[in-house]
N, C-alpha and C. Protein backbone atom coordinates (compact mmCIF):
# COMPACT_ATOMS: atom_id res chain seq x y z
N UNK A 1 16.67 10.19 13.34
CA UNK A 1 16.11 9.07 14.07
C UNK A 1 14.58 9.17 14.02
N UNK A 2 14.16 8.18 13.98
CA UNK A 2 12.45 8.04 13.60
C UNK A 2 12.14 8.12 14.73
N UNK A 3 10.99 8.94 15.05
CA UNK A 3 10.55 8.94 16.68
C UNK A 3 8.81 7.47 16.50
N UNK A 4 8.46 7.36 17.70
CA UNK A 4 7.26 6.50 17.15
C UNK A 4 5.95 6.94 16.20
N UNK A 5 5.64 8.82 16.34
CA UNK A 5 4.95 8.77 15.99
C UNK A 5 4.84 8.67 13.74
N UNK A 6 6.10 8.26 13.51
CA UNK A 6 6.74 8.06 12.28
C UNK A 6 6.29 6.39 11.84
N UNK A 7 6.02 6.01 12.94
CA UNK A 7 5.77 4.59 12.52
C UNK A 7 4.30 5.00 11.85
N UNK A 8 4.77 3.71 10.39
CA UNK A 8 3.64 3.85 9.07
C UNK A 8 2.34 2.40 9.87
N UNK A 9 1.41 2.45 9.60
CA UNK A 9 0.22 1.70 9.85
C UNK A 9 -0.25 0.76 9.26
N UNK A 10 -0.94 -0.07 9.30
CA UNK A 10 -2.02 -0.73 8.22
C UNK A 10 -3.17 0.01 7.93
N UNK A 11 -3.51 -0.12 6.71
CA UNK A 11 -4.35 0.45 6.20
C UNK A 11 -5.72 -0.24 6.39
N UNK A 12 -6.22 -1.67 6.81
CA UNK A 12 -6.93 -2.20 7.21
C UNK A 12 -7.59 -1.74 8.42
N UNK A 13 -8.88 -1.69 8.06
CA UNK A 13 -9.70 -0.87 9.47
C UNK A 13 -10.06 -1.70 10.52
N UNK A 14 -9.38 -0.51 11.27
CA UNK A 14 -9.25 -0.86 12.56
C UNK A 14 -7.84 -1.77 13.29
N UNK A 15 -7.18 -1.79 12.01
CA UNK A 15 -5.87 -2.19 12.33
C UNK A 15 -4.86 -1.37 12.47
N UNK A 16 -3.96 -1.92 14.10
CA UNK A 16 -3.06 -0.67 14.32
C UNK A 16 -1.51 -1.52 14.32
N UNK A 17 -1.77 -2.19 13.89
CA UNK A 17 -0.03 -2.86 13.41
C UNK A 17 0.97 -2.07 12.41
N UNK A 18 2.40 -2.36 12.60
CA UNK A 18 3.22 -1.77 11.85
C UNK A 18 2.72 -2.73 9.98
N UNK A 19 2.76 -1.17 9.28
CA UNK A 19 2.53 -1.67 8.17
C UNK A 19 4.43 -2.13 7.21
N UNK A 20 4.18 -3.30 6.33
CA UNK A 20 5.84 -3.47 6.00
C UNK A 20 5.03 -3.97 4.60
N UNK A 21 3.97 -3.67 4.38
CA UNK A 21 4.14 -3.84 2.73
C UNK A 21 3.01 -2.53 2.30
N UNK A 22 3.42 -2.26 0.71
CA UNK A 22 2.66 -1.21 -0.12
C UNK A 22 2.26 -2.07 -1.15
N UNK A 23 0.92 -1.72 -1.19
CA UNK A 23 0.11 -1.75 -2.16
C UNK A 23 -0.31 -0.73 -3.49
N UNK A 24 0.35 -0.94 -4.42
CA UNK A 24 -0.02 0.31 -5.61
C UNK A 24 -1.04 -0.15 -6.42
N UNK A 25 -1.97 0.90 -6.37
CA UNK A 25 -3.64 0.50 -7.04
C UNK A 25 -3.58 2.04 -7.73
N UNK A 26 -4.54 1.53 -8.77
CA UNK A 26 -5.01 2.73 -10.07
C UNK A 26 -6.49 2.27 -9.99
N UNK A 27 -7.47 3.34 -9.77
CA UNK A 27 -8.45 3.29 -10.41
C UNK A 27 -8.70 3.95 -11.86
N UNK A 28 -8.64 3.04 -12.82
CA UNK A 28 -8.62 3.94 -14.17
C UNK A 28 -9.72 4.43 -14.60
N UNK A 29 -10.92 4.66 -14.42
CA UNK A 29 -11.85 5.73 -14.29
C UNK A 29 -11.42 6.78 -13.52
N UNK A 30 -10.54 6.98 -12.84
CA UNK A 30 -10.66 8.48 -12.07
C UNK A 30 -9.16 8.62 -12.24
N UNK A 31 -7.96 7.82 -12.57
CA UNK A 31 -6.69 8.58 -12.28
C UNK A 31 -6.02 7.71 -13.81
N UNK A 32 -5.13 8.84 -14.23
CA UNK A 32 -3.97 8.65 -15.25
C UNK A 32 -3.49 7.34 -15.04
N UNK A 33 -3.25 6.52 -16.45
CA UNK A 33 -2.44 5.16 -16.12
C UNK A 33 -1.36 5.27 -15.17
N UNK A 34 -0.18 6.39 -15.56
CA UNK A 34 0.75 6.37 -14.68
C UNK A 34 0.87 6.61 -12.88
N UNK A 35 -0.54 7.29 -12.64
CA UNK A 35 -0.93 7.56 -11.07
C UNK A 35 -0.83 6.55 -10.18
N UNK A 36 -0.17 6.33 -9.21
CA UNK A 36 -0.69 5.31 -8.39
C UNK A 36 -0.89 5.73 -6.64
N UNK A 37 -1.75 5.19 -6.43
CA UNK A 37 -2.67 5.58 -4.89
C UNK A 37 -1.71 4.59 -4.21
N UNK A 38 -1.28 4.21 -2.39
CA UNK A 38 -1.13 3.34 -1.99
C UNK A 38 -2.05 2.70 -0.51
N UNK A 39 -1.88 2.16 -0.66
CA UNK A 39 -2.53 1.52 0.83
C UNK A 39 -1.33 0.69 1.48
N UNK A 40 -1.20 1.04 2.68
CA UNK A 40 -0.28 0.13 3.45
C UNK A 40 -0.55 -1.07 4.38
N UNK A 41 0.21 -2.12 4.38
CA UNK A 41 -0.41 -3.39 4.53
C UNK A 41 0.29 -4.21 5.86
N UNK A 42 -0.19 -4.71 6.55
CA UNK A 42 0.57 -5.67 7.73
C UNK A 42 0.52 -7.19 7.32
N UNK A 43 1.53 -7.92 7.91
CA UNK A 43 1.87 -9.08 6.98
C UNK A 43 0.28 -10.06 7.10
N UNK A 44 -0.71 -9.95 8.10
CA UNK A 44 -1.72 -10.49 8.15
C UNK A 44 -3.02 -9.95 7.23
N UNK A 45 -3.05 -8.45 6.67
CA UNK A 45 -4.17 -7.82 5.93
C UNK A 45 -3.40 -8.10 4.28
N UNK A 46 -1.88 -8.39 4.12
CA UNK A 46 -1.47 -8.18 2.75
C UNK A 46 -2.75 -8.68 2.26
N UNK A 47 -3.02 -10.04 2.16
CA UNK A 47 -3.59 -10.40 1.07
C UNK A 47 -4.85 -10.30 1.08
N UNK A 48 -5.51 -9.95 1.97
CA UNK A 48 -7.04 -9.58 2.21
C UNK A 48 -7.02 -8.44 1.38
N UNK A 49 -6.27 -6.95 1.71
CA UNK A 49 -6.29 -5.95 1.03
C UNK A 49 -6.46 -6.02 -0.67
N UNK A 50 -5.04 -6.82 -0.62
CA UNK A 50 -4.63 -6.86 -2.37
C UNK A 50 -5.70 -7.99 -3.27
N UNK A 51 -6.49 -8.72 -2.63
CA UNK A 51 -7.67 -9.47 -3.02
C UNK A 51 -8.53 -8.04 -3.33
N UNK A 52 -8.51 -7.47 -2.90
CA UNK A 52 -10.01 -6.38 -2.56
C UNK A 52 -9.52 -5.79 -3.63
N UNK A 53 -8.74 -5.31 -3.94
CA UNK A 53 -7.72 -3.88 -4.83
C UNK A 53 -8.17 -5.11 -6.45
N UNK A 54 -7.58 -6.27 -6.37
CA UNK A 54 -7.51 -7.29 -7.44
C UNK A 54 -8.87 -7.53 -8.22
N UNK A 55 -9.57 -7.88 -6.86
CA UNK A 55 -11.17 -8.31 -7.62
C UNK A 55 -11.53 -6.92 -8.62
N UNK A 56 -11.37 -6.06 -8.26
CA UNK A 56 -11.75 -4.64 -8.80
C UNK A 56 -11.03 -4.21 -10.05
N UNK A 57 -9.88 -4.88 -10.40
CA UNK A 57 -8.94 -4.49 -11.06
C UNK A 57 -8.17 -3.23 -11.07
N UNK A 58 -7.93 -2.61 -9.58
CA UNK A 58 -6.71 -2.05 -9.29
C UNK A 58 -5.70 -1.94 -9.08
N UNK A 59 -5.42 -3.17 -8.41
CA UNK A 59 -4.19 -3.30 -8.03
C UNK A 59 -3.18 -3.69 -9.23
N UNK A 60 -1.73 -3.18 -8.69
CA UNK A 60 -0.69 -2.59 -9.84
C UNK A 60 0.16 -3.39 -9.58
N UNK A 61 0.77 -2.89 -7.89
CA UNK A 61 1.91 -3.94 -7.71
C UNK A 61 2.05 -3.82 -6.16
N UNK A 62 2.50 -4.77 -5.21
CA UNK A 62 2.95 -5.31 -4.40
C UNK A 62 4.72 -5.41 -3.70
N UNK A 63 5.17 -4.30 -2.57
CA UNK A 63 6.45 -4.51 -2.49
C UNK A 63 6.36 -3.83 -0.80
N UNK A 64 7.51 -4.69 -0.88
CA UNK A 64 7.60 -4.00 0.66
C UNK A 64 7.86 -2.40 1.02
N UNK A 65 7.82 -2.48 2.03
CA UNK A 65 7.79 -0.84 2.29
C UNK A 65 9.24 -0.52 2.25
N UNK A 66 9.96 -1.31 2.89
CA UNK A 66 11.67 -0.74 2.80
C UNK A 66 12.09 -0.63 0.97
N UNK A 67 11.12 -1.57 0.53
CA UNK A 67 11.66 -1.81 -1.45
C UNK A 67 10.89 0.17 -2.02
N UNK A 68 9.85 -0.12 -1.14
CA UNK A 68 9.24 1.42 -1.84
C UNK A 68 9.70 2.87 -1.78
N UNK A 69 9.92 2.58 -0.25
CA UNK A 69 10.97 3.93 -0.21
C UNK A 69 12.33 4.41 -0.57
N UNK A 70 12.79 3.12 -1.18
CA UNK A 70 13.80 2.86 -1.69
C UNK A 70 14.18 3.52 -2.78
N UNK A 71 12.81 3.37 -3.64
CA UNK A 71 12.44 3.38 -5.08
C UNK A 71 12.60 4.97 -5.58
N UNK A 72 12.79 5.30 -6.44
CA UNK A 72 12.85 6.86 -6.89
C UNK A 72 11.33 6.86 -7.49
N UNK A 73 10.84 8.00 -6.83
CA UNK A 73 9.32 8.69 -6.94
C UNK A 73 9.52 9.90 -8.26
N UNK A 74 8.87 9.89 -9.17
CA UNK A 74 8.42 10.76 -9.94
C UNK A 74 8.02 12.33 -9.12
């Protein structure tokens, strides 16, 4: 059973909402194509974040958090 302090965040500062989406970003100057960093997102910062990650050309991909943990990790 998940206790609260298990609850995941937004990654947006100063935001303390439950986060329900992941953001996968590569900076390819500093990490392997296959690496990916995440930032976690609340349904109001998704697209602020993934704009920020985009303009830069990091961002990879976009999924919810229940789809990510889902997912088999390397």
């Amino acid at each position: 059973m998940n206790s609260p302090d298990d609850t995941v965040i937004c990654s947006a500062k100063g935001c303390r909402a439950p986060a329900v989406w992941v953001l996968a970003w590569n900076n390819p100057k500093l990490h392997t194509p296959d690496r990916r960093k995440t930032w976690l997102a609340c349904d109001e910062h998704r697209e602020h974040l993934s704009n920020f990650l985009g303009l830069r050309g990091f961002l990879k991909d976009v999924v919810t958090l229940a789809e990510w943990e889902a997912s088999p990790r390397p």
